[in-house]
C-alpha atoms as a PDB file:
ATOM      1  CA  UNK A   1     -39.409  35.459  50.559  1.00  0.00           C
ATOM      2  CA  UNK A   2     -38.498  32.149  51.287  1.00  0.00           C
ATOM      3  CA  UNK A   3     -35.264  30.605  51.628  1.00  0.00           C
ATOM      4  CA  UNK A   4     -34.188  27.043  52.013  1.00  0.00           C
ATOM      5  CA  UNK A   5     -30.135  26.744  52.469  1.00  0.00           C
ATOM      6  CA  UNK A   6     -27.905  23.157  51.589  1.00  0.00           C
ATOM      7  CA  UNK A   7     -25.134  21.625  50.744  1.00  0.00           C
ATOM      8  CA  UNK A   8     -23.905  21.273  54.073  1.00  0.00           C
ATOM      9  CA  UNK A   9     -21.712  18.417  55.759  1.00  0.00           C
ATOM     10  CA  UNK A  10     -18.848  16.858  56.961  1.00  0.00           C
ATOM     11  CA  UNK A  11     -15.231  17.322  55.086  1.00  0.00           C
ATOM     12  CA  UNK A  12     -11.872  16.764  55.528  1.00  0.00           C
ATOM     13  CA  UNK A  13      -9.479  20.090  55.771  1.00  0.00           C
ATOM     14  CA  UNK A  14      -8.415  20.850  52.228  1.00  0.00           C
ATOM     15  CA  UNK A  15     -11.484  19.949  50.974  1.00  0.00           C
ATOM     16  CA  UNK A  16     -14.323  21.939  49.300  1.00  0.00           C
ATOM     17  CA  UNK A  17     -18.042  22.134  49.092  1.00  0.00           C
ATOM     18  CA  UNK A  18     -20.363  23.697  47.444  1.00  0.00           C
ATOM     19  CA  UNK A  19     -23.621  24.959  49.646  1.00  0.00           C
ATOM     20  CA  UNK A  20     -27.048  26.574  47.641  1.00  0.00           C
ATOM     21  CA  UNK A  21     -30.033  28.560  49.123  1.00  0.00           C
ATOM     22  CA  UNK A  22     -32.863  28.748  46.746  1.00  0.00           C
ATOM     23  CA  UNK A  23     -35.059  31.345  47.170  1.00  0.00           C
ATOM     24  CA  UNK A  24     -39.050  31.393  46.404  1.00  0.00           C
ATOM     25  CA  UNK A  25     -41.811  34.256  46.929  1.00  0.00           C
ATOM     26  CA  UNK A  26     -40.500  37.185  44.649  1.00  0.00           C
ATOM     27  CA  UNK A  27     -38.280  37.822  41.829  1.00  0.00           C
ATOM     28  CA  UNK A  28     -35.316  36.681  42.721  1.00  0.00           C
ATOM     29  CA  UNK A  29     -33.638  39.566  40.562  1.00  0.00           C
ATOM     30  CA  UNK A  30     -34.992  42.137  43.384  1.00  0.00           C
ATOM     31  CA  UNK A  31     -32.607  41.652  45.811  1.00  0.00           C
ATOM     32  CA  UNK A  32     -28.875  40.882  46.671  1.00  0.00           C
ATOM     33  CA  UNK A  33     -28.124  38.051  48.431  1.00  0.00           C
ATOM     34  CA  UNK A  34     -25.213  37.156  51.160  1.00  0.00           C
ATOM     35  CA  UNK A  35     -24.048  34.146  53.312  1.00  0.00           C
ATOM     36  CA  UNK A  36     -22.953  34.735  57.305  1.00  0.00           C
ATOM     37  CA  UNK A  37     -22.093  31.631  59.456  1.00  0.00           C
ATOM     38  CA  UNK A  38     -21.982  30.632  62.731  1.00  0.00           C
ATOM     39  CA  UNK A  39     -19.626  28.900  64.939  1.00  0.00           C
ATOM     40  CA  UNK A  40     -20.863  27.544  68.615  1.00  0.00           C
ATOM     41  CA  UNK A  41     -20.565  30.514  71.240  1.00  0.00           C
ATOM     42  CA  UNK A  42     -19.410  33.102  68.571  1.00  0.00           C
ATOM     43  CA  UNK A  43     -21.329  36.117  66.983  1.00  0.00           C
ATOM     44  CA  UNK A  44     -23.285  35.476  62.942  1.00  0.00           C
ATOM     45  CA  UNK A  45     -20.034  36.559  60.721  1.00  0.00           C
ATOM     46  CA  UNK A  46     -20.197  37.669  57.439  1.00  0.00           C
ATOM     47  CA  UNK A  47     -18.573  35.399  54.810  1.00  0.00           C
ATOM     48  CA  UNK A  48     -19.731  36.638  51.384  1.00  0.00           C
ATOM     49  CA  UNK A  49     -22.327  38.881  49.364  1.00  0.00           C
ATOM     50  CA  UNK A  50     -23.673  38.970  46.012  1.00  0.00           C
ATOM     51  CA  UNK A  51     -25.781  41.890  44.100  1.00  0.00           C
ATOM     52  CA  UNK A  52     -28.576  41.845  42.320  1.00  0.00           C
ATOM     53  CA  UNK A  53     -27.466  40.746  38.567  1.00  0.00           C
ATOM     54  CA  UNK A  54     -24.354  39.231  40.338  1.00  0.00           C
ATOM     55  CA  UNK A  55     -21.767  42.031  38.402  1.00  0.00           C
ATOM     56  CA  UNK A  56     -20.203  42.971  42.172  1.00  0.00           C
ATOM     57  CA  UNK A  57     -19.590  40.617  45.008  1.00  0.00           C
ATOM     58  CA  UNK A  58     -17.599  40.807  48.412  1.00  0.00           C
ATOM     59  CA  UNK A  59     -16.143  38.771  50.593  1.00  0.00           C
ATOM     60  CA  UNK A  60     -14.530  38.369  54.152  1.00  0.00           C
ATOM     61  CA  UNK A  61     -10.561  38.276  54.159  1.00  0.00           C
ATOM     62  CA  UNK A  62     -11.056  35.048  55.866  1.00  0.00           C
ATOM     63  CA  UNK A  63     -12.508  33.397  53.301  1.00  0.00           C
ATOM     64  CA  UNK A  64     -11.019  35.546  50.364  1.00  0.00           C
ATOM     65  CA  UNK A  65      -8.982  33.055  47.379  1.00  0.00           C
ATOM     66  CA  UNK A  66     -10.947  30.472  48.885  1.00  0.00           C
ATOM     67  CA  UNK A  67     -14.583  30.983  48.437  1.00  0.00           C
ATOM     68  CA  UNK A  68     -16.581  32.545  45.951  1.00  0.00           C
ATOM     69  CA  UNK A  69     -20.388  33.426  45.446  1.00  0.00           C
ATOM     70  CA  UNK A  70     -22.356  33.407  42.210  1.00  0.00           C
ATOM     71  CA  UNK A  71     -26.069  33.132  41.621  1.00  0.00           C
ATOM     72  CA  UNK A  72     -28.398  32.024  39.002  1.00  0.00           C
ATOM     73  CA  UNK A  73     -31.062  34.164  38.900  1.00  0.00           C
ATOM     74  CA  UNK A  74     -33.270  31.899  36.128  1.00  0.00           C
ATOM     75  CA  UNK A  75     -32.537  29.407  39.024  1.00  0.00           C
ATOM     76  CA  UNK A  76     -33.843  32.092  41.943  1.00  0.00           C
ATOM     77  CA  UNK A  77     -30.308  30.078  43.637  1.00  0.00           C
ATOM     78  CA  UNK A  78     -27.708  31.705  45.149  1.00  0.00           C
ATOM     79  CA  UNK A  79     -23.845  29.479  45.860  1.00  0.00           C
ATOM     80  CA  UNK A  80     -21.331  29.469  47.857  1.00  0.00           C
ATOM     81  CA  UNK A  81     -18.151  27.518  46.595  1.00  0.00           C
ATOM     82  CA  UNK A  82     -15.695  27.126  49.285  1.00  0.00           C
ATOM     83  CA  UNK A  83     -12.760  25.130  48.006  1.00  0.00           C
ATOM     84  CA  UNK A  84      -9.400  24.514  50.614  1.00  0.00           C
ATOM     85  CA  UNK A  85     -11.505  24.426  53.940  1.00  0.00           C
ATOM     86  CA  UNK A  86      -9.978  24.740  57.036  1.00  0.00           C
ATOM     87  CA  UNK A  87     -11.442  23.847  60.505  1.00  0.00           C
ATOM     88  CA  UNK A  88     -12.005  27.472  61.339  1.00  0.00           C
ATOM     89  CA  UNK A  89     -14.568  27.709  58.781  1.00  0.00           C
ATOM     90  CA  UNK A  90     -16.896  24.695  60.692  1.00  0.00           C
ATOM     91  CA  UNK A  91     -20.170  26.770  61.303  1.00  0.00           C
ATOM     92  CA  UNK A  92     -23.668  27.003  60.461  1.00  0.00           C
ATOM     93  CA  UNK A  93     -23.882  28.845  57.386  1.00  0.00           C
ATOM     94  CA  UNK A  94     -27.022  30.955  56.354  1.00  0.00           C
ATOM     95  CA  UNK A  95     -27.968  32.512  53.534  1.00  0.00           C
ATOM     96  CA  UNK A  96     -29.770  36.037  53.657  1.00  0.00           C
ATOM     97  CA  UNK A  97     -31.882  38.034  51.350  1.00  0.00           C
ATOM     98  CA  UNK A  98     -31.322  41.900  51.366  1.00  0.00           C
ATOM     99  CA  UNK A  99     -33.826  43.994  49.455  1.00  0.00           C
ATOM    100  CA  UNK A 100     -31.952  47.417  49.551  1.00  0.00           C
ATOM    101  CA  UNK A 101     -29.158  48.668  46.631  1.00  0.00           C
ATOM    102  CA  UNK A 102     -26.058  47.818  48.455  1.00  0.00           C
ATOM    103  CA  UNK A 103     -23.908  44.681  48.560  1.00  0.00           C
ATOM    104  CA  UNK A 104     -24.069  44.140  52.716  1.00  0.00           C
ATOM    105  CA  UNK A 105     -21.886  42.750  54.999  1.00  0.00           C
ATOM    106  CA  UNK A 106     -23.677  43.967  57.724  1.00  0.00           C
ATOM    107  CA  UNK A 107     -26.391  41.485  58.979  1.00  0.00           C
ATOM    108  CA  UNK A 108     -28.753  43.469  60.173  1.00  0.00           C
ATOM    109  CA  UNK A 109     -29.592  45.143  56.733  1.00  0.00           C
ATOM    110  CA  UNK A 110     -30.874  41.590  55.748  1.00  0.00           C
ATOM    111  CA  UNK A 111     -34.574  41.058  55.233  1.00  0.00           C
ATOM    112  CA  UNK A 112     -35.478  37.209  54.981  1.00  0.00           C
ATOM    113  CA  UNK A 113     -32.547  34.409  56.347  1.00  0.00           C
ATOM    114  CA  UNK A 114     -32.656  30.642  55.200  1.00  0.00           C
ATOM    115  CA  UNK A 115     -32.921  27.990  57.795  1.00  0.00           C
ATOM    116  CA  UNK A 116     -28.668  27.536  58.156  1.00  0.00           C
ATOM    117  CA  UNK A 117     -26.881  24.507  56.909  1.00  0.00           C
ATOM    118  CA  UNK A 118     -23.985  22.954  59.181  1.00  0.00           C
ATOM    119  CA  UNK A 119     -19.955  22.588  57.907  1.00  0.00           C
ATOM    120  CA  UNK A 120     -18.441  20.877  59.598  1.00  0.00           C
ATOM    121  CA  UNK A 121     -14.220  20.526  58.830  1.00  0.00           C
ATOM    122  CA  UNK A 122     -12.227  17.767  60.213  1.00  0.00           C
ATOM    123  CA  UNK A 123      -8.742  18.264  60.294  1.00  0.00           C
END
């Protein structure tokens, strides 16, 4: 599985963006997807999962209200919407692919990570 993360950049607090990770190398279908981030000096976070057909998602509190994730699986693309940034959420943000039956927030239960796009909120 390949997975190729965007939509990154540079916004003003209050703003929003919307970052994809399309996916290539099986059906897309097979597996739930999530999004962790990564500030400078701090520990991959989990910010938001996805399952399979995209009927249960979860989220951090952090980022709860703010953010949501949907996917397209005709696409094989998974989103993140992140409306009302804040400069806490500047990080890296990758996008993961988790072949087991469970919507993760756990990192490690990941199978196949995208390359990371950078957010970066001004405020």
């Amino acid at each position: 599985v390949q997975l190729q993360a965007s939509g990154g950049g540079l916004v003003q607090a209050g703003g929003s963006l919307r970052l994809s990770c399309a996916a290539s190398g099986r059906t897309f279908s097979s597996y739930a997807m999530g999004w962790f981030r990564q500030a400078p000096g701090m520990e991959r976070e989990f910010v938001a999962a996805i399952s399979r057909g995209g009927g249960s998602s979860r989220y951090a509190d952090s980022v709860k209200g703010r953010f949501t994730i949907s996917r397209d699986n005709a696409k094989n693309t998974v989103y993140l919407r992140m409306n009302n940034l804040k400069p806490e959420d500047t990080a890296v943000y990758y996008c993961g692919a988790d072949l087991g039956y469970t919507v993760s927030t756990h990192q490690y239960e990941y199978d196949y990570w995208g390359q990371g796009t950078q957010v970066t909120v001004s405020s």
